[in-house]
N, C-alpha and C. Protein backbone atom coordinates (compact mmCIF):
# COMPACT_ATOMS: atom_id res chain seq x y z
N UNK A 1 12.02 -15.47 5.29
CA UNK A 1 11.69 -14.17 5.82
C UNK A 1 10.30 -13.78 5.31
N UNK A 2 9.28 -13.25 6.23
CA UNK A 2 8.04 -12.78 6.33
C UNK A 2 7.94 -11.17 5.45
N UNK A 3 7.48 -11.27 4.32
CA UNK A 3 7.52 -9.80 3.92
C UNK A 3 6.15 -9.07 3.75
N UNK A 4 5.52 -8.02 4.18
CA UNK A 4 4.80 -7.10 4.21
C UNK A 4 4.74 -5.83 3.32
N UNK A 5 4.59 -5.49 2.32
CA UNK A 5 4.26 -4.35 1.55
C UNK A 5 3.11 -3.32 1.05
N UNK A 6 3.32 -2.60 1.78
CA UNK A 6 1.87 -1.46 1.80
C UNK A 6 2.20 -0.54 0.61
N UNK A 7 0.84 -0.51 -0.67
CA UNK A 7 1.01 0.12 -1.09
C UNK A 7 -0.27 1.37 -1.18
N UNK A 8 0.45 2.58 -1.49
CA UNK A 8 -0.97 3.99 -1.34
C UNK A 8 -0.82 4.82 -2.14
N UNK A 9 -1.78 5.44 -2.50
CA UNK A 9 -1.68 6.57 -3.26
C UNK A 9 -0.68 7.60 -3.06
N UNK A 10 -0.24 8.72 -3.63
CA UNK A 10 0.25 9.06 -3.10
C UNK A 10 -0.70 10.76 -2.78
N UNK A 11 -0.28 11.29 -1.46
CA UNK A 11 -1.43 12.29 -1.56
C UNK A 11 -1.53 13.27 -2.19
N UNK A 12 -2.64 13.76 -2.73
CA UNK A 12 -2.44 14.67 -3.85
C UNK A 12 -3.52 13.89 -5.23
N UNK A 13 -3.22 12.75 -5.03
CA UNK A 13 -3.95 11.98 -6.38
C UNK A 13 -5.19 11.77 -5.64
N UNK A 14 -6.53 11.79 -6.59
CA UNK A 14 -7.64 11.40 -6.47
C UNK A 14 -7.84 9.74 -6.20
N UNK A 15 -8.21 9.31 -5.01
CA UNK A 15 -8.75 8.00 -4.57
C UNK A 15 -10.07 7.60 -4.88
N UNK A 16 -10.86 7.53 -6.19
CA UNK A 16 -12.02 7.75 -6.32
C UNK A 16 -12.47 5.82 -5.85
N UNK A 17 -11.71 5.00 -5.64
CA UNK A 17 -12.42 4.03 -4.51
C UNK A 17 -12.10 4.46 -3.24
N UNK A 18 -11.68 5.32 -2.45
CA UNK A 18 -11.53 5.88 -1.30
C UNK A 18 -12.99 6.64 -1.16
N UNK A 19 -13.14 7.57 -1.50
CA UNK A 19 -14.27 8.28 -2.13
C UNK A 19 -15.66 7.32 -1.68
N UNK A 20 -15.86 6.36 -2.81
CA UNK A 20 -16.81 5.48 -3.12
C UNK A 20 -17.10 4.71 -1.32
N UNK A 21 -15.74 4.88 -0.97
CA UNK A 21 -16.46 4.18 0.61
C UNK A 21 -16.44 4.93 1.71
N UNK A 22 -16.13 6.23 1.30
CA UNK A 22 -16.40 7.40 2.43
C UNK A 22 -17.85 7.41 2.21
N UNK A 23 -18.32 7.81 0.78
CA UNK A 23 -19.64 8.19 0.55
C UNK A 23 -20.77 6.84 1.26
N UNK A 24 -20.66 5.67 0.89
CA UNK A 24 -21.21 4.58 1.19
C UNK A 24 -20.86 4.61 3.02
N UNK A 25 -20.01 5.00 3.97
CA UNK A 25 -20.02 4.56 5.16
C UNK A 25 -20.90 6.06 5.94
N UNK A 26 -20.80 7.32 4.80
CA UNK A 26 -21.52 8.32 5.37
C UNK A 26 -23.48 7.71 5.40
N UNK A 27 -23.62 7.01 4.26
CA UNK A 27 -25.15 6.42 3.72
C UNK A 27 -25.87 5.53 4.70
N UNK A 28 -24.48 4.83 5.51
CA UNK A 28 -24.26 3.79 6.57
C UNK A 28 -25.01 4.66 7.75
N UNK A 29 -24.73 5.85 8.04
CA UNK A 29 -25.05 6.59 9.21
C UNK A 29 -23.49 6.97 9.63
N UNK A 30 -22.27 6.62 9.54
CA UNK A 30 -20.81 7.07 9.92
C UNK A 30 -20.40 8.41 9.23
N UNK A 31 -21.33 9.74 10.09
CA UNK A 31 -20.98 10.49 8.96
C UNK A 31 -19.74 11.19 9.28
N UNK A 32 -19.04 11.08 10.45
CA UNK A 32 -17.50 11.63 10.87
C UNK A 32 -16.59 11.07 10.31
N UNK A 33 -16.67 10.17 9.57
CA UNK A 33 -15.40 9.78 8.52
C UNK A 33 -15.13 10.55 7.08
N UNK A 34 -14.22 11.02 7.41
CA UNK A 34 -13.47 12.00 6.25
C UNK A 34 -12.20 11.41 5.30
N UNK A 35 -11.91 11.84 4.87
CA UNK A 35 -10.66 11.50 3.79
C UNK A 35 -10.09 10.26 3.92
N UNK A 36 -11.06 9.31 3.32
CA UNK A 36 -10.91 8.33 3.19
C UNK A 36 -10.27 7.75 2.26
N UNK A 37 -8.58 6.93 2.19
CA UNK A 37 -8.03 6.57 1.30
C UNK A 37 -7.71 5.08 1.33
N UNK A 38 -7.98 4.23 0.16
CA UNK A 38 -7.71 2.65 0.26
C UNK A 38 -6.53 2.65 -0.41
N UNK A 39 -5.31 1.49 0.17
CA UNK A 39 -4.65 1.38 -0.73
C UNK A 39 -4.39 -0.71 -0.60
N UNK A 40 -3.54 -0.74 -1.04
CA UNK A 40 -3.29 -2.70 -0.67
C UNK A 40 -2.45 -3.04 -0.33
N UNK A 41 -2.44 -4.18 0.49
CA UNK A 41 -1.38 -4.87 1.04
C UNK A 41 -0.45 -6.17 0.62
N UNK A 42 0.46 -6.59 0.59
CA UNK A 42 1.14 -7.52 -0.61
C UNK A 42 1.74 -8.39 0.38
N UNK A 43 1.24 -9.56 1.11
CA UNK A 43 2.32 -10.43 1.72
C UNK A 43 3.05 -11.52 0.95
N UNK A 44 4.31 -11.94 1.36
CA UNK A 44 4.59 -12.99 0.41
C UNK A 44 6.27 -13.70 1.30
N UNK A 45 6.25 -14.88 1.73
CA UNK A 45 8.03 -15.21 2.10
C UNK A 45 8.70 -14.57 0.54
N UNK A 46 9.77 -14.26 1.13
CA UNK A 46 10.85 -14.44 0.57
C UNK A 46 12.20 -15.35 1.06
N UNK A 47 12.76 -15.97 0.26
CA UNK A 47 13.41 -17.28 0.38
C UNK A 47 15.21 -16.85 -0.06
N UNK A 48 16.43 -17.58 0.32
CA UNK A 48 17.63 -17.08 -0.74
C UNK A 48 17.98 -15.74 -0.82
N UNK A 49 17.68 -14.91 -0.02
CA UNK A 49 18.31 -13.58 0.54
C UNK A 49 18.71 -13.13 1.57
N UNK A 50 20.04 -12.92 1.61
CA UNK A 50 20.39 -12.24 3.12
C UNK A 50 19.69 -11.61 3.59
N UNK A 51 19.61 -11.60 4.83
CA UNK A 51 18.72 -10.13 5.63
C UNK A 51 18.94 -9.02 5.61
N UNK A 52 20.34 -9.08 5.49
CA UNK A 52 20.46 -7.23 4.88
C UNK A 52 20.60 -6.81 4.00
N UNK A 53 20.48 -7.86 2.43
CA UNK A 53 20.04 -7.66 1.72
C UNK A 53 18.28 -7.56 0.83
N UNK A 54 17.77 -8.22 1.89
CA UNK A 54 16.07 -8.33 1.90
C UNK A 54 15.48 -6.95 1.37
N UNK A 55 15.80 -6.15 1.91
CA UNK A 55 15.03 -4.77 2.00
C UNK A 55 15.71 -4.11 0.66
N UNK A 56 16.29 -4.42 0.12
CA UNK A 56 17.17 -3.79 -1.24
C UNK A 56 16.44 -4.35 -2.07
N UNK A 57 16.24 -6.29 -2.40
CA UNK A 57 15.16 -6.48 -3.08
C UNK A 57 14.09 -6.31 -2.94
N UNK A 58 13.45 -6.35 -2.08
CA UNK A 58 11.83 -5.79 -1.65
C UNK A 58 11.99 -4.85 -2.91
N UNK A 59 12.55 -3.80 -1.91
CA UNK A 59 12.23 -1.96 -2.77
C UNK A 59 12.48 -2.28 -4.37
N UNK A 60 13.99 -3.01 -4.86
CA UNK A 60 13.51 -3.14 -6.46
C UNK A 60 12.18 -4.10 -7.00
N UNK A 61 11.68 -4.80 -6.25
CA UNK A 61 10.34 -5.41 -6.83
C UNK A 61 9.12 -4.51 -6.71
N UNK A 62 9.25 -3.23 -5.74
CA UNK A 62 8.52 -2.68 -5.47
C UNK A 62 8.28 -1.47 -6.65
N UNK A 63 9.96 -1.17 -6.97
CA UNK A 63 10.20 -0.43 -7.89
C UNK A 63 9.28 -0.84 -9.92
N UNK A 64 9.90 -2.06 -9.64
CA UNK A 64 10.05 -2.79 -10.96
C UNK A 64 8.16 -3.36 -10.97
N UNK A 65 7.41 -3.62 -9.94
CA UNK A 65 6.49 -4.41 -9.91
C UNK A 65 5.13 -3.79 -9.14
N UNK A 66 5.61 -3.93 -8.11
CA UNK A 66 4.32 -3.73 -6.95
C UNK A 66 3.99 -2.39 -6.87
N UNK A 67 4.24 -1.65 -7.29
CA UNK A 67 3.48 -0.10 -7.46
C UNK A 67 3.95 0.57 -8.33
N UNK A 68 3.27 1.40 -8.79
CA UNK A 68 3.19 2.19 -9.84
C UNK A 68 4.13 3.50 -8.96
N UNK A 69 5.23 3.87 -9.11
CA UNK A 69 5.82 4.87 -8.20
C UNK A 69 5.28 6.18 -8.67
N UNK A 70 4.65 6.33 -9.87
CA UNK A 70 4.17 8.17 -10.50
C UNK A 70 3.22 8.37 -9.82
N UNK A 71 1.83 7.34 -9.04
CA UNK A 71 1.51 7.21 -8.40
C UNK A 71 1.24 6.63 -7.05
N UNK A 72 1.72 6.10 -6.43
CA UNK A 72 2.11 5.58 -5.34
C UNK A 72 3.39 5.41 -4.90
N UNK A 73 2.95 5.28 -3.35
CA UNK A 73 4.28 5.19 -2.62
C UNK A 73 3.91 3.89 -1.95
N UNK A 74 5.00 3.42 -0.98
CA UNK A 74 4.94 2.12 -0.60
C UNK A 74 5.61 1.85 0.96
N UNK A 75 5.45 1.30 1.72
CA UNK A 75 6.05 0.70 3.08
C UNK A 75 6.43 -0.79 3.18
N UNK A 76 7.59 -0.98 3.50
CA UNK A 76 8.02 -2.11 3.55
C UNK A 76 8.55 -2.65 4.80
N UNK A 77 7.64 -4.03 5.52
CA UNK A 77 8.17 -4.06 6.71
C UNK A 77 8.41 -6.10 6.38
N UNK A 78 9.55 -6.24 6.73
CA UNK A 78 10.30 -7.60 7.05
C UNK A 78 10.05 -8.31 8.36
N UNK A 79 9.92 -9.28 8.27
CA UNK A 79 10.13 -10.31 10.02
C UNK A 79 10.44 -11.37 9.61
């Protein structure tokens, strides 16, 4: 199984590399881009899990690993 995990700030927290490339794409001449937030993307198979159990481990690795939850939140999409 194909796994996908988006992780982002959550809003409210300062993105100061969000920031850094609003300012740099305004310098560009793009000055209609506003609130600009980066966050990352995590692909990876996963192997030895049911499918309807997939999404239960995702979220505890997500919990335990792939984001910081005090700050970020996360999306998890399977195929």
């Amino acid at each position: 199984m194909r796994v996908r995990v988006h992780v982002f700030l959550k809003s409210g927290v300062l993105d100061v590399q969000g920031k850094a490339v609003e300012n740099a794409l305004h310098g560009l001449g793009w000055s209609g881009v506003s609130d600009v937030r980066v966050g990352k993307t995590i692909d990876f198979d996963l192997a030895g899990v049911e499918a309807s159990a997939a999404e239960a481990e995702v979220k505890r690795m997500c919990e335990t690993l792939l984001a910081n939850t005090v700050i970020e939140g996360y999306r998890i999409e399977l195929s």
